[in-house]
Protein backbone atom coordinates (compact mmCIF):
# COMPACT_ATOMS: atom_id res chain seq x y z
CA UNK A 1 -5.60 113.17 27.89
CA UNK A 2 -6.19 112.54 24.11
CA UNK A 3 -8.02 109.59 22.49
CA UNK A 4 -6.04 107.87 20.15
CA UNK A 5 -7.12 105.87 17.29
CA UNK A 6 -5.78 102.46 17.34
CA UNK A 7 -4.62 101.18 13.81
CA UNK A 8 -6.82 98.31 11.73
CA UNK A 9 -5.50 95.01 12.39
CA UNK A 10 -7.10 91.74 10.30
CA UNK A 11 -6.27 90.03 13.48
CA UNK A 12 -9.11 92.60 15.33
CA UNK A 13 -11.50 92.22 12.53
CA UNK A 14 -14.29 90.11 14.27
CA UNK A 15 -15.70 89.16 11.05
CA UNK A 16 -12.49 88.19 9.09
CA UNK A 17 -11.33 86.42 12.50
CA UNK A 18 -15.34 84.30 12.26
CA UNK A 19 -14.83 83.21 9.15
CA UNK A 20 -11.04 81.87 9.72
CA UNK A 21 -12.14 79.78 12.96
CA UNK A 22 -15.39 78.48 10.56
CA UNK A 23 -12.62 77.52 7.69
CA UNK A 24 -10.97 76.10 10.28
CA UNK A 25 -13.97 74.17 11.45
CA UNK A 26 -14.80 73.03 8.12
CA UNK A 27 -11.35 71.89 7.13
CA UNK A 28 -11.44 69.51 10.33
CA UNK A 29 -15.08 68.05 9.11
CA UNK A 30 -13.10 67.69 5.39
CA UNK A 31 -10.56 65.99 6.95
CA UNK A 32 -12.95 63.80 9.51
CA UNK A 33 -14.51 62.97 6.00
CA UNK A 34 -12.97 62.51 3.37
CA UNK A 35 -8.68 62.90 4.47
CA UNK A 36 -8.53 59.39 3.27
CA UNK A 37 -10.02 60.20 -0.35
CA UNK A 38 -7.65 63.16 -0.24
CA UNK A 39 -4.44 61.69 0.24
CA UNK A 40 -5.08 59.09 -2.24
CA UNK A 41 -5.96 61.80 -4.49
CA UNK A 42 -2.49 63.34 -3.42
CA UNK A 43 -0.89 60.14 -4.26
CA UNK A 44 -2.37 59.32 -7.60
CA UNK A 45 -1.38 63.01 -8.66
CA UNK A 46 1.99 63.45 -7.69
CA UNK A 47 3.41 60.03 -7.04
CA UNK A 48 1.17 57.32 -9.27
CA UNK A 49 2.29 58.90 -12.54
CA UNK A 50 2.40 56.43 -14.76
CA UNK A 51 -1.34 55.41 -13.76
CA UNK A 52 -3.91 54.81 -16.67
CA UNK A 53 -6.75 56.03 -14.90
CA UNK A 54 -5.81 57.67 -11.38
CA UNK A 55 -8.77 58.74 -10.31
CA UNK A 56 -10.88 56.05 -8.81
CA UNK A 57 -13.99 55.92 -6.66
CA UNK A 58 -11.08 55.92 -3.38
CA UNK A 59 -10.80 59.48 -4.31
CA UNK A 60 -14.35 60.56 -3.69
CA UNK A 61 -14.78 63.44 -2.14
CA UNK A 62 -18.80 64.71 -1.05
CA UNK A 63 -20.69 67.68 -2.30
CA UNK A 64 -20.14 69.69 0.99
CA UNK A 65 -16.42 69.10 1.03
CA UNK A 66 -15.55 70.36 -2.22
CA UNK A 67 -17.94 73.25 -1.42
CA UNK A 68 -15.46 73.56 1.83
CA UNK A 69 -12.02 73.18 -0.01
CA UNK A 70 -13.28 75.82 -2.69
CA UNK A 71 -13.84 78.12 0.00
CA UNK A 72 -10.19 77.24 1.92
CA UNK A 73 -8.85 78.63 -1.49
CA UNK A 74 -11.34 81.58 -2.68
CA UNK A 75 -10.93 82.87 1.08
CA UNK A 76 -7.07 82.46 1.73
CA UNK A 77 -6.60 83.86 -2.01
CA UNK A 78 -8.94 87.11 -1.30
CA UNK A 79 -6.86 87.51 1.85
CA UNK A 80 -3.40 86.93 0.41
CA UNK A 81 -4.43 89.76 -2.20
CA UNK A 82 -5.56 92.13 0.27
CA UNK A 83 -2.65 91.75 2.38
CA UNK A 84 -0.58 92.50 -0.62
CA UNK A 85 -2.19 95.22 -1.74
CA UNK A 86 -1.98 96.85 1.76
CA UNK A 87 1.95 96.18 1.55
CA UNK A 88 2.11 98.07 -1.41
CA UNK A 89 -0.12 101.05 0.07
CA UNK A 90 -2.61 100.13 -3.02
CA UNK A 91 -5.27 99.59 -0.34
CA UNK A 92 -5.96 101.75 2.59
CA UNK A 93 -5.68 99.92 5.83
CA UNK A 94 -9.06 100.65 7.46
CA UNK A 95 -12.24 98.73 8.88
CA UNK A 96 -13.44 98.26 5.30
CA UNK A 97 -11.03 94.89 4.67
CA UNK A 98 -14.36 93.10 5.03
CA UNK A 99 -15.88 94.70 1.69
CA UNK A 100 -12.55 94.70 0.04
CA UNK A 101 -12.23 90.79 0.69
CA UNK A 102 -15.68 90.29 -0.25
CA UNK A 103 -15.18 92.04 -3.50
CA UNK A 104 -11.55 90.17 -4.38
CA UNK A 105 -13.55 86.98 -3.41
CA UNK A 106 -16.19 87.51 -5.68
CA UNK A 107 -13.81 88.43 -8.57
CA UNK A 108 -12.00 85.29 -7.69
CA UNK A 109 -15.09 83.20 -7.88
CA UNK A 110 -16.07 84.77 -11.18
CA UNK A 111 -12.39 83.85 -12.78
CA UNK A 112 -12.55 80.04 -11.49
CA UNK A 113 -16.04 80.19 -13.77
CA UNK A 114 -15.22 81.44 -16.51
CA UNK A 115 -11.59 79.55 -16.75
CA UNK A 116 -13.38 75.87 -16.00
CA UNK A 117 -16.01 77.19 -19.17
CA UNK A 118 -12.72 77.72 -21.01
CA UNK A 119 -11.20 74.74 -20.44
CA UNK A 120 -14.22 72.69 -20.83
CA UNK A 121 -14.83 74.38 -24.39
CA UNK A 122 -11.52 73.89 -25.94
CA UNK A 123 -11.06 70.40 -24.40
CA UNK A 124 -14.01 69.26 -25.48
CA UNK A 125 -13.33 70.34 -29.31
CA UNK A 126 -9.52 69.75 -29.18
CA UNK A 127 -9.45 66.54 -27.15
CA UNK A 128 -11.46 63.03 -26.42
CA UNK A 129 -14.08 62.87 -23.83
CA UNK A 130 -12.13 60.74 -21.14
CA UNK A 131 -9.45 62.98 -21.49
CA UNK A 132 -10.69 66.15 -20.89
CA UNK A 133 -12.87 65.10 -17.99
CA UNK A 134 -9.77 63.85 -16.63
CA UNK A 135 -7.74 66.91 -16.86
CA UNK A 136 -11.02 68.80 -15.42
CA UNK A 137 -10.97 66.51 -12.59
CA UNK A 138 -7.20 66.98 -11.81
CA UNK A 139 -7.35 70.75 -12.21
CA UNK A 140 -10.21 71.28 -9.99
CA UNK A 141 -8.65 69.17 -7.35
CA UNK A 142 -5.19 71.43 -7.70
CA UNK A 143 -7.86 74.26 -6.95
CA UNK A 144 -8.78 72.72 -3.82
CA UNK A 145 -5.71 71.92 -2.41
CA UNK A 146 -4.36 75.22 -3.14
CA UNK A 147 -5.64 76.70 -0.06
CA UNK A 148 -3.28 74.04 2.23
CA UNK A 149 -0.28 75.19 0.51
CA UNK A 150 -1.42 78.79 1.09
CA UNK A 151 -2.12 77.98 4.76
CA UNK A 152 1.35 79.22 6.45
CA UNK A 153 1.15 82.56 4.37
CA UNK A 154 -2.51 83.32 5.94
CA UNK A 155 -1.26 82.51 9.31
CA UNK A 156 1.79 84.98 8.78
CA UNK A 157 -0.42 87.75 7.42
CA UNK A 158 -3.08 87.24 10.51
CA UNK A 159 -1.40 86.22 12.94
CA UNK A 160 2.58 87.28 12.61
CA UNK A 161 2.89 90.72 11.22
CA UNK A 162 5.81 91.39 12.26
CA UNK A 163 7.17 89.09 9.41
CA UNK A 164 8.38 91.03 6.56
CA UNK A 165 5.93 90.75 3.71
CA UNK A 166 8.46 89.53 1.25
CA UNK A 167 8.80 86.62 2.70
CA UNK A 168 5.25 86.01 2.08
CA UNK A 169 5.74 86.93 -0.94
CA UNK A 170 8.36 84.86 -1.93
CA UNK A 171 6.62 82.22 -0.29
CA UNK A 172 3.48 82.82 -2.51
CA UNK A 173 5.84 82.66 -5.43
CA UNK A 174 6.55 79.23 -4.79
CA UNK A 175 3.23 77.79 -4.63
CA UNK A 176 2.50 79.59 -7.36
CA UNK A 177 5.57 77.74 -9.16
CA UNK A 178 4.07 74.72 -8.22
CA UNK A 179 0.97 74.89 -9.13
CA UNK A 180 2.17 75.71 -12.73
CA UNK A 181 4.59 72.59 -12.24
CA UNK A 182 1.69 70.57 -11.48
CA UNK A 183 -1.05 71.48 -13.81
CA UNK A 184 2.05 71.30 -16.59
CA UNK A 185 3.06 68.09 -15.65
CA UNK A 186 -0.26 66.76 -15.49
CA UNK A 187 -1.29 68.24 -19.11
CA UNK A 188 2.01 66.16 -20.32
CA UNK A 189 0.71 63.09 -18.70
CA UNK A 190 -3.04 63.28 -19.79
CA UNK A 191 -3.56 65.49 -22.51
CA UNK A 192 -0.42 65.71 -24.47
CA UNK A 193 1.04 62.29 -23.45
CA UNK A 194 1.41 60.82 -27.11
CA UNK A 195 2.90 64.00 -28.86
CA UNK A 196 4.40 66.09 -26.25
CA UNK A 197 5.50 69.42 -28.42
CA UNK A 198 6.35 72.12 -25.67
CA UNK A 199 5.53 74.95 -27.80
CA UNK A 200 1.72 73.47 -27.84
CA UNK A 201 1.74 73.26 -24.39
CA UNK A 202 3.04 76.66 -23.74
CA UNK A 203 0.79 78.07 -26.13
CA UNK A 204 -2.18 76.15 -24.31
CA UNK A 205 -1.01 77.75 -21.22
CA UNK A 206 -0.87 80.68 -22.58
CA UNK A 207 -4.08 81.49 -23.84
CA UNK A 208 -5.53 79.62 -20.74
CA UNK A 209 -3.81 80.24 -17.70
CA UNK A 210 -1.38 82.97 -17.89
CA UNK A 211 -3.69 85.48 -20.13
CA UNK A 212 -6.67 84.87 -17.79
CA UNK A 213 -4.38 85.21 -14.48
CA UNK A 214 -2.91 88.59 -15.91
CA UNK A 215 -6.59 89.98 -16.55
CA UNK A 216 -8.08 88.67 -13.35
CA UNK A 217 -5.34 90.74 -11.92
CA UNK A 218 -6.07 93.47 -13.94
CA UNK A 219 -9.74 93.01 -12.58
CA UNK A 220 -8.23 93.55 -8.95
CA UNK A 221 -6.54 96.25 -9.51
CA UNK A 222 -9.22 98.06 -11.06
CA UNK A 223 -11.95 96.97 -8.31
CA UNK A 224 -9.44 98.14 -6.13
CA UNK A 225 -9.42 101.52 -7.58
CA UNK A 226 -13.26 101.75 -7.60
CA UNK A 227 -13.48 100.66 -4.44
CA UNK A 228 -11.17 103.17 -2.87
CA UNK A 229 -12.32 106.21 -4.43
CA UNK A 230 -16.48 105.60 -4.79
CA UNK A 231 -16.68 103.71 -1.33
């Protein structure tokens, strides 16, 4: 009788499955923490809209809890990518989905850097002070959330393979829809609230969001391509 090599599986990966169950962990000490500060947050973002200031000190949320809710996101995003990649057979399906996450991660990191230095820069030049520490605070909080709304697709990838990837997909395309709804809406409603001119604001997005998401993809595709062939 034969060995035969059983296939990689995420779900098998002992270090992938670790750092899940510690996300996991984590969110519940968020939540044990600061869920109230979150939901207000929530609230003043989506429903308090005509709000002068809707950030107040209700919507604290401590050091280590941000540091969490970056995580949710940098994590679930890494994985999300990988599990793309794989569906597309532009990633081998092997016991190296460790590096490769670790690798997309870092990328990921590097582009939530350099985008906040963006934005800071050009907000700070083109817009008041209260403003643009506004719209930072509102962004960065749409970057912690994001890893709740990406949640379900995780679980799917992990946990339900049998699911046809484009549903995740499709899935991913919504929250991704969103976010752009929200940041837009927000930009409308703090930054350009006196003179809304859509071209501005599509130009802003532009040259902020959409440029730096298609070379951060770029990025992942090319690490991708290192990775495969010099690892």
């Amino acid at each position: 009788m034969t060995d035969t090599t059983v296939p990689y599986c995420m779900l098998n990966d002992n270090i992938i499955m670790s750092l899940f169950i510690l996300n996991l962990v984590g969110i519940s000490y968020v939540f044990l923490m600061n869920g109230a500060s979150i939901l207000e947050r929530l609230k003043c973002t989506f429903y308090y809209e005509n709000k002068a200031i809707p950030f107040n000190d209700r919507t604290h949320t401590t050091k280590i809890c941000n540091i969490l809710l970056y995580s949710q996101t940098i994590f679930y995003s890494a994985i999300l990518i990988t599990g793309y990649l794989q569906e597309h057979r532009l990633l081998v399906n092997d016991e190296r989905q460790t590096l490769y996450i670790s690798f997309y991660a870092i990328a990921i990191i590097t582009a939530l850097l350099l985008k906040r230095f963006l934005y800071d820069i050009v907000n700070n030049i083109l817009f008041t002070n209260k403003d643009a520490a506004e719209w930072r605070s509102l962004y960065l909080f749409t970057i912690k959330i994001a890893g709740f709304a990406l949640f379900p697709a995780i679980i799917a990838i992990l946990f339900i393979p049998e699911i046809p990837f484009q549903y995740v997909e499709i899935y991913s395309i919504l929250i991704l829809i969103a976010y752009i709804y929200t940041i837009t809406s927000s930009l409308i409603r703090i930054i350009f609230c006196e003179k809304r001119n859509y071209l501005d604001i599509f130009l802003y997005l532009c040259a902020l969001e959409f440029l730096p998401m298609a070379l951060v993809w770029k990025l992942i595709l090319q690490l991708n391509e290192f990775i495969t062939t010099k690892i």
